[in-house]
N, C-alpha and C. Protein backbone atom coordinates (compact mmCIF):
# COMPACT_ATOMS: atom_id res chain seq x y z
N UNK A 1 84.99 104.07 86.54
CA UNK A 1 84.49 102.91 85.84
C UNK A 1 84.92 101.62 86.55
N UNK A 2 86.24 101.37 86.67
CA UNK A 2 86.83 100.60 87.60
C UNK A 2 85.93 100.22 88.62
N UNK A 3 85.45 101.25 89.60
CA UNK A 3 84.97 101.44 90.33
C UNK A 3 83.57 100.92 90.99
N UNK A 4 83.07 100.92 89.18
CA UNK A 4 81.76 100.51 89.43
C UNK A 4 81.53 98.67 89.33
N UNK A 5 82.74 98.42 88.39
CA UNK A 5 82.98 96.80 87.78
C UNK A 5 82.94 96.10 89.15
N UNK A 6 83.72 96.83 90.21
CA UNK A 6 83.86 96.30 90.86
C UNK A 6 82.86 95.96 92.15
N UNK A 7 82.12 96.90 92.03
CA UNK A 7 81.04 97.05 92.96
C UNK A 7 79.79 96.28 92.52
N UNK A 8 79.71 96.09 91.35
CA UNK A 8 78.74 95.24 90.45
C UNK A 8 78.61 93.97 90.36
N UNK A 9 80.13 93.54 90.49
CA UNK A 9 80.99 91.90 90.28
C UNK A 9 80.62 91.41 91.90
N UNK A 10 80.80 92.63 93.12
CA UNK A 10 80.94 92.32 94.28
C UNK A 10 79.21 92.24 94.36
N UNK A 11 78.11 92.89 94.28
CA UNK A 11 76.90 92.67 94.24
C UNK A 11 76.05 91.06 93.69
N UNK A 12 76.64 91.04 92.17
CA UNK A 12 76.65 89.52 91.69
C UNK A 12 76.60 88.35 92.35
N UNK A 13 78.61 88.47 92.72
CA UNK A 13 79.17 87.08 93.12
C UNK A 13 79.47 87.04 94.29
N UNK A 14 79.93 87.96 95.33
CA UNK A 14 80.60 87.81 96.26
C UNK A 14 79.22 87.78 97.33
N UNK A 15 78.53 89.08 97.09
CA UNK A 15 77.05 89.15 98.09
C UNK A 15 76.17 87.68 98.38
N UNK A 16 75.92 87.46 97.25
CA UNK A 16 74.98 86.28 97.22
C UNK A 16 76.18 84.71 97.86
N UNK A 17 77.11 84.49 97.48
CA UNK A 17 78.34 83.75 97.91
C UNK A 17 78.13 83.55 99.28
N UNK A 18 78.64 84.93 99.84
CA UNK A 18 78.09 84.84 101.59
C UNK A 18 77.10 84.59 102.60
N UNK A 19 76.54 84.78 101.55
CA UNK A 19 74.89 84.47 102.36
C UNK A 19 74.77 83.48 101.94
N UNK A 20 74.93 82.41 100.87
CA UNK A 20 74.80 80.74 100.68
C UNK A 20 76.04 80.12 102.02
N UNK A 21 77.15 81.06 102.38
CA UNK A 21 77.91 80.17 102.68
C UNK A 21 77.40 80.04 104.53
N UNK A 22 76.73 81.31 104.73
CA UNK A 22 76.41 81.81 106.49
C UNK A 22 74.98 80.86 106.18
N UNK A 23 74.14 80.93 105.40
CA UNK A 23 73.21 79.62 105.55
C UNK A 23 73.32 78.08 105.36
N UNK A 24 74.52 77.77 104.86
CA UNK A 24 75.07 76.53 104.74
C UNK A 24 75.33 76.50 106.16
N UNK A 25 76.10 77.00 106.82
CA UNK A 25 76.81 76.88 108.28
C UNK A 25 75.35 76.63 109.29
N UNK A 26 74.75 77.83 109.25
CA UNK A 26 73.46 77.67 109.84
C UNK A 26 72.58 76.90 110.19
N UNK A 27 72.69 75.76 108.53
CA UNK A 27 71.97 74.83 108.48
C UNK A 27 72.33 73.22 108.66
N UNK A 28 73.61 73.55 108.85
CA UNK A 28 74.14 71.83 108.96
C UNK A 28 74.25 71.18 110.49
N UNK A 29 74.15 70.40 109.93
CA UNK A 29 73.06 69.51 111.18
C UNK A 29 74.76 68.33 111.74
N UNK A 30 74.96 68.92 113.05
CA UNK A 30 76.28 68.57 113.63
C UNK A 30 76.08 67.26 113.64
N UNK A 31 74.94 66.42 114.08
CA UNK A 31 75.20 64.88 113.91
C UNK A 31 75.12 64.27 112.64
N UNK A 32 75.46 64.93 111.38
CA UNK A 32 75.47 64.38 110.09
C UNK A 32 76.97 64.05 110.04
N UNK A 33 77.25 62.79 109.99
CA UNK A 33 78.45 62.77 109.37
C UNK A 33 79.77 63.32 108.35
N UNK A 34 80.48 63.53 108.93
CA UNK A 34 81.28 64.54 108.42
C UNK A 34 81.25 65.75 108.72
N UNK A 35 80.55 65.91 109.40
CA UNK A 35 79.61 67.62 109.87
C UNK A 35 80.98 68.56 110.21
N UNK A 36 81.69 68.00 111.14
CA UNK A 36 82.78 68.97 112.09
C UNK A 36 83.93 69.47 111.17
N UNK A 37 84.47 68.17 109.11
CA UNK A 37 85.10 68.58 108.44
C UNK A 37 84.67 69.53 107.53
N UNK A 38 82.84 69.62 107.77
CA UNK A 38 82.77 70.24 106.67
C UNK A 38 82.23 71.76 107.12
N UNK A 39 81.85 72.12 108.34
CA UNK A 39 82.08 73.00 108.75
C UNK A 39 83.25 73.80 109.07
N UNK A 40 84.48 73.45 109.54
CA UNK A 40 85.78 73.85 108.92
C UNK A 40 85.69 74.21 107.34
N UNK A 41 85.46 73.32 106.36
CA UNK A 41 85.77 73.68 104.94
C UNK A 41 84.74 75.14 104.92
N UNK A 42 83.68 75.14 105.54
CA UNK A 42 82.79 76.21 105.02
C UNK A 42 83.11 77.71 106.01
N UNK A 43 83.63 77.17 107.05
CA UNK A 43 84.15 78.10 107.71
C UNK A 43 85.55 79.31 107.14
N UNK A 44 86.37 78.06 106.62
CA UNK A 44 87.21 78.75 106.34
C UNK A 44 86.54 79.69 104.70
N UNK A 45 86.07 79.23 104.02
CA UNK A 45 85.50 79.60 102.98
C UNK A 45 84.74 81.45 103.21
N UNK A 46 84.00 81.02 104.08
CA UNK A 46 82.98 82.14 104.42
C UNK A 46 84.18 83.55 105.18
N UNK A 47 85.02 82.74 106.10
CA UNK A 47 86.38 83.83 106.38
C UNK A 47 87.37 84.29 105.21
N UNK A 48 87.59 83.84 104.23
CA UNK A 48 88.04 84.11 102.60
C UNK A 48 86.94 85.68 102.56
N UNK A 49 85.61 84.88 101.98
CA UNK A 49 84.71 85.63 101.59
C UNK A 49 84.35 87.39 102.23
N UNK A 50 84.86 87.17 103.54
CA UNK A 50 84.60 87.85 104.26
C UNK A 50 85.75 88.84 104.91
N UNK A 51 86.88 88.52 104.21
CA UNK A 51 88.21 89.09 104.16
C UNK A 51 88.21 90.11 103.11
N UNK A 52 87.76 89.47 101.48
CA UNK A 52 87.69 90.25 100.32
C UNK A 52 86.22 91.46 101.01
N UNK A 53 85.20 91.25 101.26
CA UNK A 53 84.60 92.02 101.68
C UNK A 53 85.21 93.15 102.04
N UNK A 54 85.86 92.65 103.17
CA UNK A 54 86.12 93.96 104.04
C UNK A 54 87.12 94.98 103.52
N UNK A 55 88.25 94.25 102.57
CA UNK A 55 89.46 94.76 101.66
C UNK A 55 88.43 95.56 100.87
N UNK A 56 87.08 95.37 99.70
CA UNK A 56 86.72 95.73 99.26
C UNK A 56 85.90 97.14 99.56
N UNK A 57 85.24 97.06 100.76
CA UNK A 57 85.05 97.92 101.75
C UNK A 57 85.72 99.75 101.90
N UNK A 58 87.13 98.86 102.16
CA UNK A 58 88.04 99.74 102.56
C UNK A 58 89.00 100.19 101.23
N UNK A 59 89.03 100.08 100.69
CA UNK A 59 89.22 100.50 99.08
C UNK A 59 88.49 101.62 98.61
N UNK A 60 86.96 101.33 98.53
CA UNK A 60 86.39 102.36 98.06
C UNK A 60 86.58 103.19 98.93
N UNK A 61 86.72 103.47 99.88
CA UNK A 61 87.15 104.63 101.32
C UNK A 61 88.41 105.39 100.11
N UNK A 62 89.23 104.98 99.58
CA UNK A 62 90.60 105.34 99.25
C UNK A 62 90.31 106.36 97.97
N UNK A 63 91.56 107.42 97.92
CA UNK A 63 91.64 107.80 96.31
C UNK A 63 91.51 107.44 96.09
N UNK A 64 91.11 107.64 93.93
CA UNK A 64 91.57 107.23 92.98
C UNK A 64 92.60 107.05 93.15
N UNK A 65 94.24 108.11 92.88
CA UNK A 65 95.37 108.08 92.87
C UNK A 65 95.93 106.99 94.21
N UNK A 66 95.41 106.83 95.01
CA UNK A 66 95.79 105.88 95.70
C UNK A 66 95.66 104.16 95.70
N UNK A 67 94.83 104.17 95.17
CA UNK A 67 93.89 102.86 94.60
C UNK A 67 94.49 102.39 93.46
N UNK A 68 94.98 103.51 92.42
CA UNK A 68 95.71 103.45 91.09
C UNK A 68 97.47 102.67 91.64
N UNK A 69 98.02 103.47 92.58
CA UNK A 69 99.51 103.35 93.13
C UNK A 69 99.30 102.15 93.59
N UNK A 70 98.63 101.30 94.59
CA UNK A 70 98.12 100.27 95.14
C UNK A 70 98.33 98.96 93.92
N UNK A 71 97.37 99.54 93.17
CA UNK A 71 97.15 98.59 91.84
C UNK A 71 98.64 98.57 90.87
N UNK A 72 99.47 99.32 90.65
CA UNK A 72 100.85 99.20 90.07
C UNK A 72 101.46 98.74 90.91
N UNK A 73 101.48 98.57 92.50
CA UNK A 73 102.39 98.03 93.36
C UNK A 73 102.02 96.49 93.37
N UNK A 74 100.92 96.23 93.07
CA UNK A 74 100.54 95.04 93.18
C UNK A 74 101.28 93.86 91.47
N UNK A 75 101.13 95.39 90.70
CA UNK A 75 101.79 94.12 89.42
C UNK A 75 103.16 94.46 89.61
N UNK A 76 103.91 94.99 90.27
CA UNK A 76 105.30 95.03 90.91
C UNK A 76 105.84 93.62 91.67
N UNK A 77 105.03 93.45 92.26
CA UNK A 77 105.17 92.45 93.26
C UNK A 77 105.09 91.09 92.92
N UNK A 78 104.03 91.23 91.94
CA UNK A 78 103.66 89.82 90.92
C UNK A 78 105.16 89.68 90.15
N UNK A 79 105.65 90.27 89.39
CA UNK A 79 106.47 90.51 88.56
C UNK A 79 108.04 89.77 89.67
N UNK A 80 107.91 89.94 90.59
CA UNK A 80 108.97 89.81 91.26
C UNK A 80 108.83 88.62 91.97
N UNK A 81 107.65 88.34 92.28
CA UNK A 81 107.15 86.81 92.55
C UNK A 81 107.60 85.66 91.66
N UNK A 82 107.02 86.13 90.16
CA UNK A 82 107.20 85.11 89.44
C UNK A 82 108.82 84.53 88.87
């Protein structure tokens, strides 16, 4: 179930996200003012986007039981953060 939330949420928000952010880049026009800061801002944005991708990617590759251990190590870590 997990499984699917996540693949659903990633179809939604993240799919469509990337492709606004690789046609934003595409489309901005370098002699517009501001062009070079705001390609950085979208750059780095679209490398975010494209990080969770690939994490997301490589997840579903994984157990359950591994994916589960992953996910308790992660509120371990929070816990010790805060």
């Amino acid at each position: 179930m997990f499984r699917l939330m996540i693949e659903q949420r990633k179809r939604r928000e993240i799919d469509p996200t990337r492709e606004m952010l690789r046609r934003s880049l595409a489309d901005l026009d370098p002699k517009e003012a501001g062009a070079e800061y705001t390609r950085e801002r979208l750059q780095a944005m679209a490398g975010f986007f494209e990080a969770v991708t690939e994490l997301h990617d490589h997840m579903k590759s994984l157990p359950t039981g591994t994916v589960r251990k992953l996910l308790k190590m992660g509120a371990k870590m929070k816990r010790k953060v805060s």
